[in-house]
Protein backbone atom coordinates (compact mmCIF):
# COMPACT_ATOMS: atom_id res chain seq x y z
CA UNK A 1 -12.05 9.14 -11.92
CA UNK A 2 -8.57 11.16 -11.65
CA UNK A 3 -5.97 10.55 -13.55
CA UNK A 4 -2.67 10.44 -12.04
CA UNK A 5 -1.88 13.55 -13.60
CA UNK A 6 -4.97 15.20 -11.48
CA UNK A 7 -4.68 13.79 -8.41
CA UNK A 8 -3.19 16.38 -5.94
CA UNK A 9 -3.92 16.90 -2.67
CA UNK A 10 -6.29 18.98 -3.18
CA UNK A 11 -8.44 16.06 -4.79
CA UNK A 12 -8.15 13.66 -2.19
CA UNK A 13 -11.37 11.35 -2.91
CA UNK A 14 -10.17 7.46 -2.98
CA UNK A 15 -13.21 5.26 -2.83
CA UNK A 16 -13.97 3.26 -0.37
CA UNK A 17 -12.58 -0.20 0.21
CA UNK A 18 -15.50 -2.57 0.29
CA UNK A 19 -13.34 -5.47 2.06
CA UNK A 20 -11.38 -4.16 4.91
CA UNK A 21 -8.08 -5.76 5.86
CA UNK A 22 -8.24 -8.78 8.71
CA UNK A 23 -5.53 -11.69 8.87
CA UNK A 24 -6.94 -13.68 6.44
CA UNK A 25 -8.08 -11.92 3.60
CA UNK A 26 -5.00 -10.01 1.93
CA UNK A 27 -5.65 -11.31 -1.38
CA UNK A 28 -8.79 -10.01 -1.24
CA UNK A 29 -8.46 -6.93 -0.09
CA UNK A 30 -4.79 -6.18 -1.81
CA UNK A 31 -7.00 -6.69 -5.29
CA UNK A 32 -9.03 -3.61 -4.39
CA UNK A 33 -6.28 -1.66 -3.01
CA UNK A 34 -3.72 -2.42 -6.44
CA UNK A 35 -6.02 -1.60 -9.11
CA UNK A 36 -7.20 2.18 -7.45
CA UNK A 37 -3.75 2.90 -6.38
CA UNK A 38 -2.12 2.15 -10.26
CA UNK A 39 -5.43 4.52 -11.40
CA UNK A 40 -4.37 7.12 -9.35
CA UNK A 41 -0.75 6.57 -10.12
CA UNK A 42 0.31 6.10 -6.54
CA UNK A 43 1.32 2.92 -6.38
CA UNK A 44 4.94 3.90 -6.40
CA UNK A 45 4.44 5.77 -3.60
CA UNK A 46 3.50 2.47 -1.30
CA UNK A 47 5.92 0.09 -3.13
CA UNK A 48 9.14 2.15 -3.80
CA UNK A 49 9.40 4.47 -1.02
CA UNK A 50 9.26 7.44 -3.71
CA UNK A 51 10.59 9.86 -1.25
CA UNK A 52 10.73 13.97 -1.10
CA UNK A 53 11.56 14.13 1.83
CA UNK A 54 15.19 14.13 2.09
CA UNK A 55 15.23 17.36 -0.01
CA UNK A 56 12.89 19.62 2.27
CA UNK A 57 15.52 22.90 1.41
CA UNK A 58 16.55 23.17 -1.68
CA UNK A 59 19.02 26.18 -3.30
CA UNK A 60 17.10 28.94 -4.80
CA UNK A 61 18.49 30.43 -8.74
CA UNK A 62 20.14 32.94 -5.91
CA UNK A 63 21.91 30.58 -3.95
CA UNK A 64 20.04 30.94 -1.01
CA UNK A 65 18.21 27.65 0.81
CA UNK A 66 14.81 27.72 0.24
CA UNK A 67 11.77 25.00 1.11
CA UNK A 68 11.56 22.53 -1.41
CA UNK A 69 7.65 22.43 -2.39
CA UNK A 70 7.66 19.07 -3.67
CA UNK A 71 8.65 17.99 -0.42
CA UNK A 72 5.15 19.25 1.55
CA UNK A 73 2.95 17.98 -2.08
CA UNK A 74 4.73 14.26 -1.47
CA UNK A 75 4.65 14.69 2.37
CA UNK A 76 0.66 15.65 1.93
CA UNK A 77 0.16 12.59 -0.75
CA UNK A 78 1.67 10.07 1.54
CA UNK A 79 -0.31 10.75 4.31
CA UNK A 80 -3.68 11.00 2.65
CA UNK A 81 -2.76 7.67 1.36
CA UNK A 82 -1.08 5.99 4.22
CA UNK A 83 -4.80 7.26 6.40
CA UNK A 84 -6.66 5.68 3.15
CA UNK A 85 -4.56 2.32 3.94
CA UNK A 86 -5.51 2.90 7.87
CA UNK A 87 -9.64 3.38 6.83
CA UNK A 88 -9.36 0.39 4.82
CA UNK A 89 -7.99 -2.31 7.92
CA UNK A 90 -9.84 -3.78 10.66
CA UNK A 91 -8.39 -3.83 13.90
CA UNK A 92 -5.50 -6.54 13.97
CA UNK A 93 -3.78 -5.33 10.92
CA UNK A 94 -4.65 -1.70 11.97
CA UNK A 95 -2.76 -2.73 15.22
CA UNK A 96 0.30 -3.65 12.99
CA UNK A 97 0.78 -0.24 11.00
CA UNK A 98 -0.33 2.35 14.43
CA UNK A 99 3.79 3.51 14.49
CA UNK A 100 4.22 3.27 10.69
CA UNK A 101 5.40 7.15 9.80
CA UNK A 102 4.64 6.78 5.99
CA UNK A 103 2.39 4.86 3.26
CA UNK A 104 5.61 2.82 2.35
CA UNK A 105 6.39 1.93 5.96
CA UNK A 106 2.15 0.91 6.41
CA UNK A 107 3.00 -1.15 3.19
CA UNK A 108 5.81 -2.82 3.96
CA UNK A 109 4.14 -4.13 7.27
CA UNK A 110 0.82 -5.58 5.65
CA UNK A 111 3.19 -7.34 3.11
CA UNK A 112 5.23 -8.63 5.35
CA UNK A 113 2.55 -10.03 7.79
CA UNK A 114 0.12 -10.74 5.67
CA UNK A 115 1.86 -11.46 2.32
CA UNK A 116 4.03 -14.01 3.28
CA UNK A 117 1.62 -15.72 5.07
CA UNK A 118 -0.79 -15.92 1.98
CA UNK A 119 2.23 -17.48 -0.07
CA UNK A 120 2.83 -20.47 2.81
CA UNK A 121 -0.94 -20.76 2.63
CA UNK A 122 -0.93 -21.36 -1.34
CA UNK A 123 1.87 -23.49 -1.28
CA UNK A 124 0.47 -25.47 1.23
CA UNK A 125 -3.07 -26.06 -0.47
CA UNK A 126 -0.88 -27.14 -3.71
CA UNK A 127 0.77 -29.62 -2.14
CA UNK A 128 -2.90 -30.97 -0.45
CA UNK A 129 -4.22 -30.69 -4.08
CA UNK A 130 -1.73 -32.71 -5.14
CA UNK A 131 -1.88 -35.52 -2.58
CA UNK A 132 -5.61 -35.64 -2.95
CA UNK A 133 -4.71 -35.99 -7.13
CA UNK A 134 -2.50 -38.94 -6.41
CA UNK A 135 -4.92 -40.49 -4.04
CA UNK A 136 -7.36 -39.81 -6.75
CA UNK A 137 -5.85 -41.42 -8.73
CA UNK A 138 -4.32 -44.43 -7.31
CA UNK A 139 -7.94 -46.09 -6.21
């Protein structure tokens, strides 16, 4: 497996997700995605918004503007990993990311629909475990 110090776009193998992405297993399928990102050190690149793109010229030692190569590496990075995030969804939460323009963008979606959702979820099977506990324990 690459390091993050090899991964370039000219290695561009990310395994497979085994789970794809539907509305109601994000837990499930953001504990695949987390741990091969970090591996590949490109999570920052989904959660941060780590950015070249702003700085596509840059000024040469000669004072001239000149493309900014960084800028087309993190411009080719993002999109093999934002059409890594696409391969691993089914079709609702595929649906939800069609427009997004980056991996950061696709990310911030699937947190927002999904994520938040999973939280209310949680906190509403703690509160049924505890009612059943109390019930429990009061007979």
């Amino acid at each position: 497996m690459p390091s993050a110090l090899e991964f370039s776009p000219s290695n561009t193998h990310l395994p497979n997700i085994s789970i794809k992405l539907t509305s109601n297993n994000y837990l499930l399928w953001k504990a695949q995605v987390i741990p091969i990102l970090r591996g590949h050190g490109l999570l920052g690149n989904v959660t941060n918004d780590i950015s070249c793109l702003e700085l596509t010229t840059i000024i040469g030692a000669d004072g001239t503007l000149q493309s900014n190569p960084a800028a087309a590496t993190w411009l080719c990075t993002d999109q093999l990993i934002l059409g890594w995030i696409n391969s691993s969804l089914s079709g609702s939460p595929f649906s939800q990311v069609i427009n997004s323009e980056s991996c950061h963008d696709a990310w911030i979606v699937l947190e927002t629909l999904y994520g938040s959702h999973t939280r209310d979820l949680i906190q509403q099977m703690k509160g049924k475990l505890k009612t059943l506990n109390k019930g429990f324990y009061s007979s």
